[in-house]
N, C-alpha and C. Protein backbone atom coordinates (compact mmCIF):
# COMPACT_ATOMS: atom_id res chain seq x y z
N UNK A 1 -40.08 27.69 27.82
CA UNK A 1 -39.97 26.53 26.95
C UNK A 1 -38.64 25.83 27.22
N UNK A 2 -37.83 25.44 26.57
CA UNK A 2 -36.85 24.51 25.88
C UNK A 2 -35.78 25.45 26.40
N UNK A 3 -34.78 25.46 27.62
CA UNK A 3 -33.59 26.68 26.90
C UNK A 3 -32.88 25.93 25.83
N UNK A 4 -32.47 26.66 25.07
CA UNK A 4 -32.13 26.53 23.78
C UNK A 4 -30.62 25.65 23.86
N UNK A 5 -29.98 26.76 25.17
CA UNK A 5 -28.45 25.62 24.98
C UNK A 5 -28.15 24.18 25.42
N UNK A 6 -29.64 24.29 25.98
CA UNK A 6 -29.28 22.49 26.50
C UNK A 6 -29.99 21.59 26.01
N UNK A 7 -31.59 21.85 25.03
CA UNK A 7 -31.96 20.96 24.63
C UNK A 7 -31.68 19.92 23.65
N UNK A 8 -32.10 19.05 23.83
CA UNK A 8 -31.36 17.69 22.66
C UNK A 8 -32.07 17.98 21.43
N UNK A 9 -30.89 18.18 20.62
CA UNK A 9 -31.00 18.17 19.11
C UNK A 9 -31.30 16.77 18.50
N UNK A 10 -32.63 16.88 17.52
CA UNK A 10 -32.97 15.34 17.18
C UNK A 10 -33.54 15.89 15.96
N UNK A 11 -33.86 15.04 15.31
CA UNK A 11 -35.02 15.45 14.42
C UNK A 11 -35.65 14.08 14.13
N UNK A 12 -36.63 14.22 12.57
CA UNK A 12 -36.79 13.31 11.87
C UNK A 12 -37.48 13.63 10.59
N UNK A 13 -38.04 12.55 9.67
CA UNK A 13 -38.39 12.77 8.62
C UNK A 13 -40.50 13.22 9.28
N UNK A 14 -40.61 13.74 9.62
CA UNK A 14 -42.04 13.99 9.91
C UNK A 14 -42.67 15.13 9.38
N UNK A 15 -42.29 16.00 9.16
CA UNK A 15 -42.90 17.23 8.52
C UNK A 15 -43.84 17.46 7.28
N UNK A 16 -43.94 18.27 6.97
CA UNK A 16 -44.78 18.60 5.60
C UNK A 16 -44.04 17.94 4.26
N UNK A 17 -42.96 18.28 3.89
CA UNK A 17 -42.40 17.65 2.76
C UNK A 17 -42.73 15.61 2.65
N UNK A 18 -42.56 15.38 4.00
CA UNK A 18 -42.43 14.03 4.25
C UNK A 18 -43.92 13.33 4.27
N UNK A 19 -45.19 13.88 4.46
CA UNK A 19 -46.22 14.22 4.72
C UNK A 19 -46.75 14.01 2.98
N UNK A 20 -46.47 14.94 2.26
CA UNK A 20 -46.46 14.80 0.52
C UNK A 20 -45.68 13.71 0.11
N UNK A 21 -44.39 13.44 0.45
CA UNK A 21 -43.81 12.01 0.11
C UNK A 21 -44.50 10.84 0.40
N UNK A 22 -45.07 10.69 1.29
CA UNK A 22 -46.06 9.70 1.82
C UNK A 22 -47.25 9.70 0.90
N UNK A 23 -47.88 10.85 0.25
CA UNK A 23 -48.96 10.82 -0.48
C UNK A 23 -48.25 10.32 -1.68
N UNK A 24 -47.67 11.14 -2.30
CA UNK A 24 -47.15 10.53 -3.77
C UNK A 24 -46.89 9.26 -3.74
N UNK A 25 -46.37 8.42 -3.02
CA UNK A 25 -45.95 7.29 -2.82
C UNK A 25 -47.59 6.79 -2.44
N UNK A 26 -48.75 6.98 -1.83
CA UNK A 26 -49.90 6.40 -1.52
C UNK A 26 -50.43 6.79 -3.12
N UNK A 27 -50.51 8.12 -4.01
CA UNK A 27 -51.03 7.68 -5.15
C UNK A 27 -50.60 6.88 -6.18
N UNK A 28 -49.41 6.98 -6.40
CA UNK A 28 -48.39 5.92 -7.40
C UNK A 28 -48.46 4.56 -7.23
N UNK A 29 -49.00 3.83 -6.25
CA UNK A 29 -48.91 2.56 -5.61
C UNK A 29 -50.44 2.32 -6.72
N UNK A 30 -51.35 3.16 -6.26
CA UNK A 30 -52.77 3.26 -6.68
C UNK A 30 -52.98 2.84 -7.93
N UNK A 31 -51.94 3.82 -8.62
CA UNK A 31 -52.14 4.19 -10.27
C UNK A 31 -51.13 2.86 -10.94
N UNK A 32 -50.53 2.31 -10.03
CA UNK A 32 -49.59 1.52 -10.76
C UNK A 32 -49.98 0.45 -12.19
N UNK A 33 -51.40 0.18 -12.53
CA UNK A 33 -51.63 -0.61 -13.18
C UNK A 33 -52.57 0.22 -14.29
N UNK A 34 -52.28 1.71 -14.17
CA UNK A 34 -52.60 2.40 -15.04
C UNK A 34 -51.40 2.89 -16.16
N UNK A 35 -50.48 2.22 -16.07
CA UNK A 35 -48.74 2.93 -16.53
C UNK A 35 -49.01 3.47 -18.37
N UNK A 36 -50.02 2.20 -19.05
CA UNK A 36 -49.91 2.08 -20.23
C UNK A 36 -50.62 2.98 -21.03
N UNK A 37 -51.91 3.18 -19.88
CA UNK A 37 -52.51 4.44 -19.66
C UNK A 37 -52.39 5.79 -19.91
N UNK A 38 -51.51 6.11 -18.47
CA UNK A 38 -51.21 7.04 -18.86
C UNK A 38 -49.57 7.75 -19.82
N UNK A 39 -49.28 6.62 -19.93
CA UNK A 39 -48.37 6.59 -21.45
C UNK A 39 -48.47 6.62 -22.77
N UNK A 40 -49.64 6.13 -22.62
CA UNK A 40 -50.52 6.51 -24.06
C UNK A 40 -50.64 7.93 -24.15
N UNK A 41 -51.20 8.28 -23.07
CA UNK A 41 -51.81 9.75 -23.37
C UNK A 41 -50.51 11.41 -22.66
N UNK A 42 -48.71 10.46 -22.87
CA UNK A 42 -47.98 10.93 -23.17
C UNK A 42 -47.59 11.74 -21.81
N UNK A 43 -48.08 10.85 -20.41
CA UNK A 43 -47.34 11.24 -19.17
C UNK A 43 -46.73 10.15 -18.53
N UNK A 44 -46.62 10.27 -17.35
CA UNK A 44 -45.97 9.47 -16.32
C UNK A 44 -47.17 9.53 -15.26
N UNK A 45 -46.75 7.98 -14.37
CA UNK A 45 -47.55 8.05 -12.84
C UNK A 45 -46.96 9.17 -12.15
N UNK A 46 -45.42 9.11 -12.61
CA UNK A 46 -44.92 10.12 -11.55
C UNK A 46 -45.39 11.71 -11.72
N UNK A 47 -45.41 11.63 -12.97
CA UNK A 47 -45.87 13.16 -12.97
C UNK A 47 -47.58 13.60 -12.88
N UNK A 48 -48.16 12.12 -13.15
CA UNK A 48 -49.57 12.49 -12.02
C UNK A 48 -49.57 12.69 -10.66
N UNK A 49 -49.02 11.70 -10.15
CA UNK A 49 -48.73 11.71 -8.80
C UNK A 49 -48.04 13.28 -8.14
N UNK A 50 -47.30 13.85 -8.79
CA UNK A 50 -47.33 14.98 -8.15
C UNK A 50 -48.01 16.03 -8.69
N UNK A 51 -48.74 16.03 -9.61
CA UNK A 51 -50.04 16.81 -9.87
C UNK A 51 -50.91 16.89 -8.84
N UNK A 52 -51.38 15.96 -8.74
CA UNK A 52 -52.47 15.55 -7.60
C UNK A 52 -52.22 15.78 -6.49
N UNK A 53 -50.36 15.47 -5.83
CA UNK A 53 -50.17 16.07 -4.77
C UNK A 53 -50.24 17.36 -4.49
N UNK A 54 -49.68 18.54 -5.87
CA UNK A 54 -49.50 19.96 -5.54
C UNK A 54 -51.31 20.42 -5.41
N UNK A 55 -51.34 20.26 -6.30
CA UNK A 55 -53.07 20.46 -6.42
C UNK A 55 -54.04 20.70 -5.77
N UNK A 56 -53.98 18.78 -5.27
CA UNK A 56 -55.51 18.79 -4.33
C UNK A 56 -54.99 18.38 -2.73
N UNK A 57 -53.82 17.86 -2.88
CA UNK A 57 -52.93 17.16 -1.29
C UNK A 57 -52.79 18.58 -0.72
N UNK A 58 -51.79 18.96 -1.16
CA UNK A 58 -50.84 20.14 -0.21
C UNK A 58 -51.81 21.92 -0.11
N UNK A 59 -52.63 21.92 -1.28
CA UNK A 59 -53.13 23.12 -1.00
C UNK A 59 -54.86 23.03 -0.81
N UNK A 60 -55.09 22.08 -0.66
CA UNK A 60 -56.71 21.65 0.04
C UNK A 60 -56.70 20.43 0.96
N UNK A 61 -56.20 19.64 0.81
CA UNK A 61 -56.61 18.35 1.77
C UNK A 61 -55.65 18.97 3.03
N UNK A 62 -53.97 18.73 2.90
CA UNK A 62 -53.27 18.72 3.96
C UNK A 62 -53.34 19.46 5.12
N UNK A 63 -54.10 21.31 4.40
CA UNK A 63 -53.66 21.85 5.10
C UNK A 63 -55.54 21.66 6.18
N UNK A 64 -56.64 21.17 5.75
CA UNK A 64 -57.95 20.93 6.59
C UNK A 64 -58.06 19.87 7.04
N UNK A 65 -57.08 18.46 6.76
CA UNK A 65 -57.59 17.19 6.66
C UNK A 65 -57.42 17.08 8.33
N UNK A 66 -58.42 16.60 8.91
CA UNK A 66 -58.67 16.62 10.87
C UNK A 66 -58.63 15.03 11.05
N UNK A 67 -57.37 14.32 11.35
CA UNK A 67 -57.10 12.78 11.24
C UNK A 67 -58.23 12.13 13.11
N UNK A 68 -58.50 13.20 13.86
CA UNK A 68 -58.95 13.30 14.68
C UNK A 68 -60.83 13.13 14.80
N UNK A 69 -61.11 13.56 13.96
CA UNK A 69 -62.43 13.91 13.53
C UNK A 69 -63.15 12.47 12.78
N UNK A 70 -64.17 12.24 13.72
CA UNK A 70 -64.85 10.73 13.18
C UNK A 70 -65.42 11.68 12.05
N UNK A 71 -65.84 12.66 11.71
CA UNK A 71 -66.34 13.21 10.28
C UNK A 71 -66.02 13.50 9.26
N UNK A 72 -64.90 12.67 9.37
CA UNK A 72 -63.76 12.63 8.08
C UNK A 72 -64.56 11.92 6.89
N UNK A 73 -64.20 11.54 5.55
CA UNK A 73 -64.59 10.94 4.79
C UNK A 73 -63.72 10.40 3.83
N UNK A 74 -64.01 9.30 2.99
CA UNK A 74 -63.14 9.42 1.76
C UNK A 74 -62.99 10.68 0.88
N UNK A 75 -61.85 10.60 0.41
CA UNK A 75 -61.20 12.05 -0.35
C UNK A 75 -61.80 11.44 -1.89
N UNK A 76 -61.99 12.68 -2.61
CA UNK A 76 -61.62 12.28 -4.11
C UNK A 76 -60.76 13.39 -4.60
N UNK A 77 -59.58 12.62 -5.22
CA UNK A 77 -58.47 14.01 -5.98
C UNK A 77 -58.79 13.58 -7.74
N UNK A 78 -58.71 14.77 -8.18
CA UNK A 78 -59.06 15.19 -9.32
C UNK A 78 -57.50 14.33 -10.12
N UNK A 79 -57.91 13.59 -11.06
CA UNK A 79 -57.04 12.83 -12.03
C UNK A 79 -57.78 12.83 -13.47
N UNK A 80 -57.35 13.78 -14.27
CA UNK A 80 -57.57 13.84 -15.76
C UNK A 80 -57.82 12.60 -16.67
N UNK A 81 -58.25 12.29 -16.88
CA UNK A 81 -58.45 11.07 -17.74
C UNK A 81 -58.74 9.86 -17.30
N UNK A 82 -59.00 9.28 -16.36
CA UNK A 82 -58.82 8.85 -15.37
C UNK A 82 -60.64 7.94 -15.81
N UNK A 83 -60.51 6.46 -15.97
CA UNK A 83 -61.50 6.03 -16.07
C UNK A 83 -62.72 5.61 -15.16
N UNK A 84 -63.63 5.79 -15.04
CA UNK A 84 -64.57 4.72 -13.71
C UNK A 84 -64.36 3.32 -13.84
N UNK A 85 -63.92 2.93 -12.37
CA UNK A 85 -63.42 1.49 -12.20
C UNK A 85 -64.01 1.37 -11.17
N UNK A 86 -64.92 1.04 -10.35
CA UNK A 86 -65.36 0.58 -9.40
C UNK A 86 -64.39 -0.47 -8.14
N UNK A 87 -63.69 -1.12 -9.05
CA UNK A 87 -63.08 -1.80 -8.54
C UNK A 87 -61.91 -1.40 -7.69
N UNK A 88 -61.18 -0.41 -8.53
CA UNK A 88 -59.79 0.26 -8.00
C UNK A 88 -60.40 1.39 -7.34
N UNK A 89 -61.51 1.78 -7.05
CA UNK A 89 -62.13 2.91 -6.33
C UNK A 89 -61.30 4.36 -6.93
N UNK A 90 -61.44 3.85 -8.60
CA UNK A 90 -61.61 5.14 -9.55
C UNK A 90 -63.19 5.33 -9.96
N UNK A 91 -63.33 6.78 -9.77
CA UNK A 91 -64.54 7.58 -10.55
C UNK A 91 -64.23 8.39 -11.66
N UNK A 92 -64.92 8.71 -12.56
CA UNK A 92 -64.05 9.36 -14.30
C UNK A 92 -63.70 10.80 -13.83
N UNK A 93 -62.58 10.74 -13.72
CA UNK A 93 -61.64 11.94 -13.56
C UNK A 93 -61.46 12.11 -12.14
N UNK A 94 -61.28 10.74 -11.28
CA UNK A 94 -61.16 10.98 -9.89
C UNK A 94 -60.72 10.28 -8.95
N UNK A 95 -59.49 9.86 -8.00
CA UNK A 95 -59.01 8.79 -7.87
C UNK A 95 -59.76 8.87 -6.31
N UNK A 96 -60.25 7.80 -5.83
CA UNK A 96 -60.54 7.90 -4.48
C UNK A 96 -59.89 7.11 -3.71
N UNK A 97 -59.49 7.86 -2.36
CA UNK A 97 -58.75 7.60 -1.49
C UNK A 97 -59.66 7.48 0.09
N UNK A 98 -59.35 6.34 0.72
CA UNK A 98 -59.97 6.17 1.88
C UNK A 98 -59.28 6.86 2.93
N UNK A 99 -60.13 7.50 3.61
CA UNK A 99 -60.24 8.58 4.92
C UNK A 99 -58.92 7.66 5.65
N UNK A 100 -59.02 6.38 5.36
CA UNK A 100 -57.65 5.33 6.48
C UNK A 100 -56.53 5.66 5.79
N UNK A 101 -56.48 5.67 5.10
CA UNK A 101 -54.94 5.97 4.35
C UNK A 101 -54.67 7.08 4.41
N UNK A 102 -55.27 8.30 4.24
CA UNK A 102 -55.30 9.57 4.43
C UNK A 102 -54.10 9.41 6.07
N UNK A 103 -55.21 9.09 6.84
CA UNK A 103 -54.74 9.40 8.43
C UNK A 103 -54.00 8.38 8.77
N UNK A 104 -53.50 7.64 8.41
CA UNK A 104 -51.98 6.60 8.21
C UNK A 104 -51.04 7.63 7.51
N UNK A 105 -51.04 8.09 6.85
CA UNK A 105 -49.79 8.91 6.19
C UNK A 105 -49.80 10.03 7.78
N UNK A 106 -50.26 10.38 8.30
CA UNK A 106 -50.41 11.78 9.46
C UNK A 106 -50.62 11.11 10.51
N UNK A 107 -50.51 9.91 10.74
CA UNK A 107 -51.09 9.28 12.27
C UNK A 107 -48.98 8.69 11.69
N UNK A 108 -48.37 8.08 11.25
CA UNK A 108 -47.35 8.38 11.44
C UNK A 108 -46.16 9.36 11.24
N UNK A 109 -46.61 10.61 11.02
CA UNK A 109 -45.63 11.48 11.50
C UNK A 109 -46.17 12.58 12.82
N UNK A 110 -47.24 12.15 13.52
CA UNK A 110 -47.72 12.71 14.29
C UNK A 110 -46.86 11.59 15.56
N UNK A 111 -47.01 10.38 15.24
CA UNK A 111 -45.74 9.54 16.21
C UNK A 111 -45.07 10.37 16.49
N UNK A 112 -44.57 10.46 15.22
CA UNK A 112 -42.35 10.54 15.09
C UNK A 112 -42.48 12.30 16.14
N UNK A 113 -43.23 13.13 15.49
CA UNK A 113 -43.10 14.30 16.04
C UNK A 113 -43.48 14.39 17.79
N UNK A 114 -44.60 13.80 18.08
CA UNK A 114 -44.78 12.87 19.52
C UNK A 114 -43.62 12.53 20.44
N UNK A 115 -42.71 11.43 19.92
CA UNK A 115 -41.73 11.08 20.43
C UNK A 115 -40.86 12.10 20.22
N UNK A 116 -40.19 13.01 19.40
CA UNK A 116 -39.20 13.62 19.25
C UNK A 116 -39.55 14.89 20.24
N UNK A 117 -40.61 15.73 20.91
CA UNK A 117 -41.05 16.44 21.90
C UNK A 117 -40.76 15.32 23.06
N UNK A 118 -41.13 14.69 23.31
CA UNK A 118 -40.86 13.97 24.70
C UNK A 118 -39.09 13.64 24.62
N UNK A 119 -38.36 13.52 23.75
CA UNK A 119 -37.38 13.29 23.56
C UNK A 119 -36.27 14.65 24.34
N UNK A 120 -37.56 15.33 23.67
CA UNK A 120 -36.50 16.57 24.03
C UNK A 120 -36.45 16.84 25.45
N UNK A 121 -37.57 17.50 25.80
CA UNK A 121 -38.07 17.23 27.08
C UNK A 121 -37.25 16.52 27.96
N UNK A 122 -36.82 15.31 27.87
CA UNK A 122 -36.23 14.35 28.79
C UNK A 122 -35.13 14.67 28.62
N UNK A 123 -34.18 14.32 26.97
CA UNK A 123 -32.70 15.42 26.80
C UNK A 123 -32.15 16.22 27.34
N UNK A 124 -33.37 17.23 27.27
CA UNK A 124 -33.01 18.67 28.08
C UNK A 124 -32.78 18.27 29.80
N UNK A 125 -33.72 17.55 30.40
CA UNK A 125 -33.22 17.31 31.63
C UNK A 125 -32.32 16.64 32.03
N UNK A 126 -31.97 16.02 31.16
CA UNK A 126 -30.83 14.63 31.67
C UNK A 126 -29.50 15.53 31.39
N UNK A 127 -29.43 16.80 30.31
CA UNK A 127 -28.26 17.61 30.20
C UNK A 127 -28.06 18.80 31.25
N UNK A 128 -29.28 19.01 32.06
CA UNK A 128 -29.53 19.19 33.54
C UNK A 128 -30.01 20.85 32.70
N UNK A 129 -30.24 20.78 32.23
CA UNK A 129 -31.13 22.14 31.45
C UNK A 129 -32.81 22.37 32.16
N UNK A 130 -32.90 23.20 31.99
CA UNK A 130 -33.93 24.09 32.15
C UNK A 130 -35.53 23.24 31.31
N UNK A 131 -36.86 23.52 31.79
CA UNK A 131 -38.18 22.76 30.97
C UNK A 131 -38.89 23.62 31.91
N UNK A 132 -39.37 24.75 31.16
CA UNK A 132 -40.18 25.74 32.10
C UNK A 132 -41.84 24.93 32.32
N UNK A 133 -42.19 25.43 33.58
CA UNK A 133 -43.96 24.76 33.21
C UNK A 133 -44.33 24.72 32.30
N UNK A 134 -44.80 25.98 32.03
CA UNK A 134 -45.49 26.22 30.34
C UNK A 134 -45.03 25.33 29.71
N UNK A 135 -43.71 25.93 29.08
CA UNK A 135 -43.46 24.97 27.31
C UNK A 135 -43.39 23.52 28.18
N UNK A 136 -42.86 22.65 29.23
CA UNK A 136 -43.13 21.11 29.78
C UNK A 136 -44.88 20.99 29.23
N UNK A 137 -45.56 21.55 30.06
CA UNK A 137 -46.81 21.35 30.51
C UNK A 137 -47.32 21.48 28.87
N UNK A 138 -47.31 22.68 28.37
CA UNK A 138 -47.85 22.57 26.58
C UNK A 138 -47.30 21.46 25.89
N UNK A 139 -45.78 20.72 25.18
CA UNK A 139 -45.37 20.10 25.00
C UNK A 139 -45.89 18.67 25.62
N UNK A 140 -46.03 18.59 26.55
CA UNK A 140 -46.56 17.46 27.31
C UNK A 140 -48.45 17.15 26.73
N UNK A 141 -49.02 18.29 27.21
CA UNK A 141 -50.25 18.09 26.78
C UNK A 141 -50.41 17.94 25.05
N UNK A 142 -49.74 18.55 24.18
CA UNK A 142 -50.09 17.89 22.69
C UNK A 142 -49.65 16.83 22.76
N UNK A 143 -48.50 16.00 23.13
CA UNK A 143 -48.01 14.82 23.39
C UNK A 143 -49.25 13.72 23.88
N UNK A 144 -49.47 14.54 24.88
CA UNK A 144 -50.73 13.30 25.70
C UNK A 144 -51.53 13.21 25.13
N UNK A 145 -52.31 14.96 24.66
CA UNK A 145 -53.94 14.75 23.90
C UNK A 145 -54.15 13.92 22.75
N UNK A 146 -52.74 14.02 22.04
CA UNK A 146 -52.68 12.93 20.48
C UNK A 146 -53.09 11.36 21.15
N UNK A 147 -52.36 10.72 22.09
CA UNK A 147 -52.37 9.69 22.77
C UNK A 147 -53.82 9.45 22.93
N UNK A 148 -54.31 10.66 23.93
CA UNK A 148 -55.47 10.14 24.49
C UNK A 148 -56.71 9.96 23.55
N UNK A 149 -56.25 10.43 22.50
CA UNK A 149 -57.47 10.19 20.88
C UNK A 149 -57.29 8.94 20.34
N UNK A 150 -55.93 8.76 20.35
CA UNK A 150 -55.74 7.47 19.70
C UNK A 150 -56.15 6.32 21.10
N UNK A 151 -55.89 6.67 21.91
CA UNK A 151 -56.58 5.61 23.18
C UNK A 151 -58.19 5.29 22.83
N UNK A 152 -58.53 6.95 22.21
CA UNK A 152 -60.65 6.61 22.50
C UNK A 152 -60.88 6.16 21.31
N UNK A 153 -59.67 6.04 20.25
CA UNK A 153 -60.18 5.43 19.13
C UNK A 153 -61.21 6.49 17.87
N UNK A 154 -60.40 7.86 18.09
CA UNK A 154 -61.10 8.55 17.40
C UNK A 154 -59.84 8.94 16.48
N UNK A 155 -60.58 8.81 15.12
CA UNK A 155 -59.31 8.76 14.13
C UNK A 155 -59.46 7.46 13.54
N UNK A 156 -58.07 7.09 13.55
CA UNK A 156 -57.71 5.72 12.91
C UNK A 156 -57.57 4.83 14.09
N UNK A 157 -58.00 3.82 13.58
CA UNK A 157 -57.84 2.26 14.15
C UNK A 157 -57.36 1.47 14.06
């Protein structure tokens, strides 16, 4: 892989935590015209919003959701009180979320993490370090295969 003393140190905000920040921020946007709502009934968006994230985001959707897979679907996360609106694509006790937004929150940190492997990769050589086949060739191929999905248009569009 990578020798360790020469590769370029980078990071970014892409990971799992950042991944849930992106959701809370995609349900709160949602719920925003529910405020009075759910103030009446003595919460916050914010503290739905991370209900819904611990709940149904991080310990069922995040860890199966396949942004790759044309057999994806719209999500529904479980929201308590929560009226049928047709309009806001609420069902009673259920906020629905489109399969596109889903894989927009993970189609950009699948970028950032994308670029930050090729980053390294190149780092490491330009600091005249070591990129064994393997970890090049593995590193390289998740790099490409993400590409070459988003090239055939499977996923998001």
């Amino acid at each position: 892989m990578l020798n360790a003393l020469s590769s370029c140190r980078k990071g970014g905000l892409y990971g799992s935590s950042y991944l849930n920040e992106q959701f809370r921020n995609l349900i709160r946007e949602r719920l925003a015209t529910e405020e009075a709502f759910f103030k009446a009934r003595g919460t916050t968006i914010d503290a739905v919003a991370e209900t819904i994230m611990m709940n149904d985001f991080e310990y069922r959707c995040k860890r199966s959701f396949d942004i790759f897979s044309p057999m994806q679907k719209d999500k529904a996360f479980a929201c308590e009180g929560l009226e049928a609106n047709p309009q806001k694509r609420f069902n009673r006790n259920r906020i629905m979320v489109k399969f596109k937004d889903l894989a927009n929150i993970f189609d950009k940190c699948l970028r950032g993490i994308k670029k930050l492997m090729l980053q390294q990769i190149e780092g490491t050589r330009e600091r005249g370090g070591t990129v064994n086949d393997s970890g090049s060739k593995m590193i390289k191929f998740t790099a490409e295969s993400y590409t070459y999905w988003r090239i055939c248009g499977i996923g998001i569009t």
